[in-house]
PDB file of N, CA and C in Angstrom:
ATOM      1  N   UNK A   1      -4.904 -19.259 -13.693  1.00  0.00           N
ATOM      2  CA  UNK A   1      -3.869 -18.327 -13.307  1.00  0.00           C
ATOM      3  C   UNK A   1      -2.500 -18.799 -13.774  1.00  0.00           C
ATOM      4  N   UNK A   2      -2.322 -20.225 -13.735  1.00  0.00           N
ATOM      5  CA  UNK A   2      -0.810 -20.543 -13.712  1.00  0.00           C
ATOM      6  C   UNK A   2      -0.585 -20.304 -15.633  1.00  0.00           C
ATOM      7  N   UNK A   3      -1.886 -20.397 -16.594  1.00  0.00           N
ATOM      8  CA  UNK A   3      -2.253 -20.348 -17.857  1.00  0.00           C
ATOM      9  C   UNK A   3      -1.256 -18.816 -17.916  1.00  0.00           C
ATOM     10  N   UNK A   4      -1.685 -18.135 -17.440  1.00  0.00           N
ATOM     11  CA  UNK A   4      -1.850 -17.161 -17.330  1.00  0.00           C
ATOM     12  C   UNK A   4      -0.129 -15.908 -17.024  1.00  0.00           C
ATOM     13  N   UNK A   5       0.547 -17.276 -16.382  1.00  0.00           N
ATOM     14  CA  UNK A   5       1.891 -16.783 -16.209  1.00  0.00           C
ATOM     15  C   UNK A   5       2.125 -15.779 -14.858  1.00  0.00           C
ATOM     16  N   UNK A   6       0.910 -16.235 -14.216  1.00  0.00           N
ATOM     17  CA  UNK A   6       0.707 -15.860 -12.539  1.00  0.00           C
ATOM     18  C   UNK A   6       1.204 -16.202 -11.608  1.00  0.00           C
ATOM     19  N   UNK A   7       1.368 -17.672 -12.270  1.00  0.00           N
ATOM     20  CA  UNK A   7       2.038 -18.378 -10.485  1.00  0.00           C
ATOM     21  C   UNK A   7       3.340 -18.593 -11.312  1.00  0.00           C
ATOM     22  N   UNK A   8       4.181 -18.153 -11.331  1.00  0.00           N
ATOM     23  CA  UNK A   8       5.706 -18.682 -11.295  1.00  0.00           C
ATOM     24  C   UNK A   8       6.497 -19.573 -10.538  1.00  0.00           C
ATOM     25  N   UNK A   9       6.007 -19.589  -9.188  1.00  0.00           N
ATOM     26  CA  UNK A   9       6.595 -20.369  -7.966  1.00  0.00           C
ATOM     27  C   UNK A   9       5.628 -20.770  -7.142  1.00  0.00           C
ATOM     28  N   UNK A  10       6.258 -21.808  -6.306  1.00  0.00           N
ATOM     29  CA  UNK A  10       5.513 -22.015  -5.026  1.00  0.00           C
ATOM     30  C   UNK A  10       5.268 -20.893  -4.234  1.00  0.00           C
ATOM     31  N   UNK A  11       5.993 -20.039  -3.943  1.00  0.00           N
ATOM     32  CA  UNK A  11       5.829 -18.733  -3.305  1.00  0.00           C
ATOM     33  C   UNK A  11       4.513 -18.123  -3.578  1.00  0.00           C
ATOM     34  N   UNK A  12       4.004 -17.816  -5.286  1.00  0.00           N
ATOM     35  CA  UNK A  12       3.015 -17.263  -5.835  1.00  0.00           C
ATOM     36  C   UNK A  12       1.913 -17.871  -5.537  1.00  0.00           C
ATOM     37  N   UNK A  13       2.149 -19.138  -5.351  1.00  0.00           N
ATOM     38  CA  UNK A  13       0.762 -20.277  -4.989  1.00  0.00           C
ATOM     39  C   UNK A  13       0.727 -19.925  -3.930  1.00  0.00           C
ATOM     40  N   UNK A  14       1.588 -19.822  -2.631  1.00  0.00           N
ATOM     41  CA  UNK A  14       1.083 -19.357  -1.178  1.00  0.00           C
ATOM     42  C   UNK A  14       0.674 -18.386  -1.376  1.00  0.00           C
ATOM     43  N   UNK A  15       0.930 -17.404  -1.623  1.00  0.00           N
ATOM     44  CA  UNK A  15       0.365 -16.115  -1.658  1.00  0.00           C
ATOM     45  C   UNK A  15      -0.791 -15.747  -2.180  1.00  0.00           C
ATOM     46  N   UNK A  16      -1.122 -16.157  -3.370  1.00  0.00           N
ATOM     47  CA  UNK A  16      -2.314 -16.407  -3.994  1.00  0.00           C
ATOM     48  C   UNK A  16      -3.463 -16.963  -3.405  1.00  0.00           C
ATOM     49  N   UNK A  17      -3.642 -17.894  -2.599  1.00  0.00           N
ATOM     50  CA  UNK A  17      -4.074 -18.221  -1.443  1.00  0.00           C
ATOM     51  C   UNK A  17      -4.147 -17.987  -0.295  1.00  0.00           C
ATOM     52  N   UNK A  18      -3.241 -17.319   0.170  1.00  0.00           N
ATOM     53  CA  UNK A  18      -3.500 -16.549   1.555  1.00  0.00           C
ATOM     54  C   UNK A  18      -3.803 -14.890   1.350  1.00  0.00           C
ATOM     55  N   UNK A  19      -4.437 -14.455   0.225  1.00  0.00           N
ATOM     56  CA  UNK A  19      -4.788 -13.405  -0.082  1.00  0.00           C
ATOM     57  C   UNK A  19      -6.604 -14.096  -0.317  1.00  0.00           C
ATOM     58  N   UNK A  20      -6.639 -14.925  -0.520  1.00  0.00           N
ATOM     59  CA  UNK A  20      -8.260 -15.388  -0.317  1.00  0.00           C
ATOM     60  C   UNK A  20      -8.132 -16.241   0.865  1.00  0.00           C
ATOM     61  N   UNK A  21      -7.529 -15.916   2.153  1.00  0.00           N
ATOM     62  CA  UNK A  21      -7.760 -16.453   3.441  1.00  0.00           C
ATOM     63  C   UNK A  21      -7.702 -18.195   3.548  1.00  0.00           C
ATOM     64  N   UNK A  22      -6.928 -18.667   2.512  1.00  0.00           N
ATOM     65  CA  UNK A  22      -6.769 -20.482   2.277  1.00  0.00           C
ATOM     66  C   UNK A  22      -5.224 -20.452   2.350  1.00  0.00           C
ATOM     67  N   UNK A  23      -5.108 -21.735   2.715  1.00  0.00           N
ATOM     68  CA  UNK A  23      -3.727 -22.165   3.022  1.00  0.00           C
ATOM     69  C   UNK A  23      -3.550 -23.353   2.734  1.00  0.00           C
ATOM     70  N   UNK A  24      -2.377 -24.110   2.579  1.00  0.00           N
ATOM     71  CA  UNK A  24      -2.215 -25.342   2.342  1.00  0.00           C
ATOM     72  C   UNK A  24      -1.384 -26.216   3.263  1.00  0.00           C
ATOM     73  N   UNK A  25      -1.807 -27.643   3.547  1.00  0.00           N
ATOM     74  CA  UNK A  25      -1.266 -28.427   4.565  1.00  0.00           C
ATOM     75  C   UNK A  25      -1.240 -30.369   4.697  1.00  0.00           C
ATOM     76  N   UNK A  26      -0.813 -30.699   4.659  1.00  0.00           N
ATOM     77  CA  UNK A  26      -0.648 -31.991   4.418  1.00  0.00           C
ATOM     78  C   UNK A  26      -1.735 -33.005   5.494  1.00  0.00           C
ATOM     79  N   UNK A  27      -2.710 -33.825   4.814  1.00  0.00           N
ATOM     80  CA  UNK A  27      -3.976 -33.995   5.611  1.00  0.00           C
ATOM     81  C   UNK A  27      -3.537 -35.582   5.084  1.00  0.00           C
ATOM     82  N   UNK A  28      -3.232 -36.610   6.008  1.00  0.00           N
ATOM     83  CA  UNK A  28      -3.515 -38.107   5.862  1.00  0.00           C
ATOM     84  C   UNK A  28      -2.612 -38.262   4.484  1.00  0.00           C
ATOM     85  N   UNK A  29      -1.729 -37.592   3.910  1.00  0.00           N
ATOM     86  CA  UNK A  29      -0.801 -38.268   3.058  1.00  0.00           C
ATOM     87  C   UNK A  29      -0.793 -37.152   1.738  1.00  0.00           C
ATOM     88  N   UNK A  30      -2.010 -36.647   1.874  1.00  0.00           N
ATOM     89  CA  UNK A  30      -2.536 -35.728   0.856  1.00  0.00           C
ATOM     90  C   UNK A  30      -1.937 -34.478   0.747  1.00  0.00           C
ATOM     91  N   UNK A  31      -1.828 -33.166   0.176  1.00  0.00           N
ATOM     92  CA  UNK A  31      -1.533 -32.199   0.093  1.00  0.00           C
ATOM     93  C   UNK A  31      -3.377 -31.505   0.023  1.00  0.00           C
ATOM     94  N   UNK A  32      -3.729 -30.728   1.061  1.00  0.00           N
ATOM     95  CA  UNK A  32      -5.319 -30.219   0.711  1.00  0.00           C
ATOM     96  C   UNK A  32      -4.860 -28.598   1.038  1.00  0.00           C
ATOM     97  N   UNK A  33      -6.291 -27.809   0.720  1.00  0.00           N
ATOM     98  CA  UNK A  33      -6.381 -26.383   0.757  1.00  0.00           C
ATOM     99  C   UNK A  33      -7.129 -26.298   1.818  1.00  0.00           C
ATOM    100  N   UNK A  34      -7.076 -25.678   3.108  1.00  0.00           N
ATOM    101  CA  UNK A  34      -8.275 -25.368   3.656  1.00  0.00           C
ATOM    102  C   UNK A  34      -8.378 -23.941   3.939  1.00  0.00           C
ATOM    103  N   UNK A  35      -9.762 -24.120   4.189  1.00  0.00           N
ATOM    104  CA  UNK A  35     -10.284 -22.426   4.668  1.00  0.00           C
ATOM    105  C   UNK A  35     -10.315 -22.080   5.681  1.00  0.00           C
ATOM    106  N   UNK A  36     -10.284 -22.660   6.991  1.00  0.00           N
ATOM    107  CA  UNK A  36     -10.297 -22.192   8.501  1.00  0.00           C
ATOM    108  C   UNK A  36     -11.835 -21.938   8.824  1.00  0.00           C
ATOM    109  N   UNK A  37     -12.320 -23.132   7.897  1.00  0.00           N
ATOM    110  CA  UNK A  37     -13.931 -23.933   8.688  1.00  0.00           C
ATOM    111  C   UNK A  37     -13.833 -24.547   9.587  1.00  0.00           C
ATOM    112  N   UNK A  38     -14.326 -25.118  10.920  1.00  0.00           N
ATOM    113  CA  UNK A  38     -13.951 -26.240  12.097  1.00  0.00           C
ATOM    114  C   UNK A  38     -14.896 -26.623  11.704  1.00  0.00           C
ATOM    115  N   UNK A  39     -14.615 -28.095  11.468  1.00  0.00           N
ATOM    116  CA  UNK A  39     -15.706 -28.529  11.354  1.00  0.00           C
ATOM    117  C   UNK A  39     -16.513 -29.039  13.199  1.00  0.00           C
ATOM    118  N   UNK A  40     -15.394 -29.746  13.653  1.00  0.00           N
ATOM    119  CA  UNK A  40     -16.164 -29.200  15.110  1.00  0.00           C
ATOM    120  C   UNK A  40     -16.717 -28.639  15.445  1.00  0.00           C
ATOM    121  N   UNK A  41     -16.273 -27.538  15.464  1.00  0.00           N
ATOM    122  CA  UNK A  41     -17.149 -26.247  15.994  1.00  0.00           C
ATOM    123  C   UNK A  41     -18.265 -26.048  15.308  1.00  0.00           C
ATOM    124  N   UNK A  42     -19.161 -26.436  14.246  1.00  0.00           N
ATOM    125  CA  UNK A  42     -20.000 -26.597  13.941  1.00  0.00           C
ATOM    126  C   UNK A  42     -20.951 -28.191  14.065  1.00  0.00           C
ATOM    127  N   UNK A  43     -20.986 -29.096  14.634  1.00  0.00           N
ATOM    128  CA  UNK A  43     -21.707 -30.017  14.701  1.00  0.00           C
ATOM    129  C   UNK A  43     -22.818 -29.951  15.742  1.00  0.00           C
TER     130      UNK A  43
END
């Protein structure tokens, strides 16, 4: 996409992602994507 001249901004990257129900958030130092799996709630 970004090939592509899609994502222009950070803005486009949120959005782009919260149009497929993912979001982004800072996990232990990292920058990750998640989907709003628990993993709790499944064990």
């Amino acid at each position: 996409m970004a090939r592509e001249g899609r994502l222009e901004n950070c803005l486009a990257i949120h959005r782009t992602l919260a149009e497929a129900g993912l979001w982004m958030r800072v996990q232990h130092g990292h920058l990750v994507i998640c989907d709003g799996y628990d993993h709790n709630r499944h064990r």
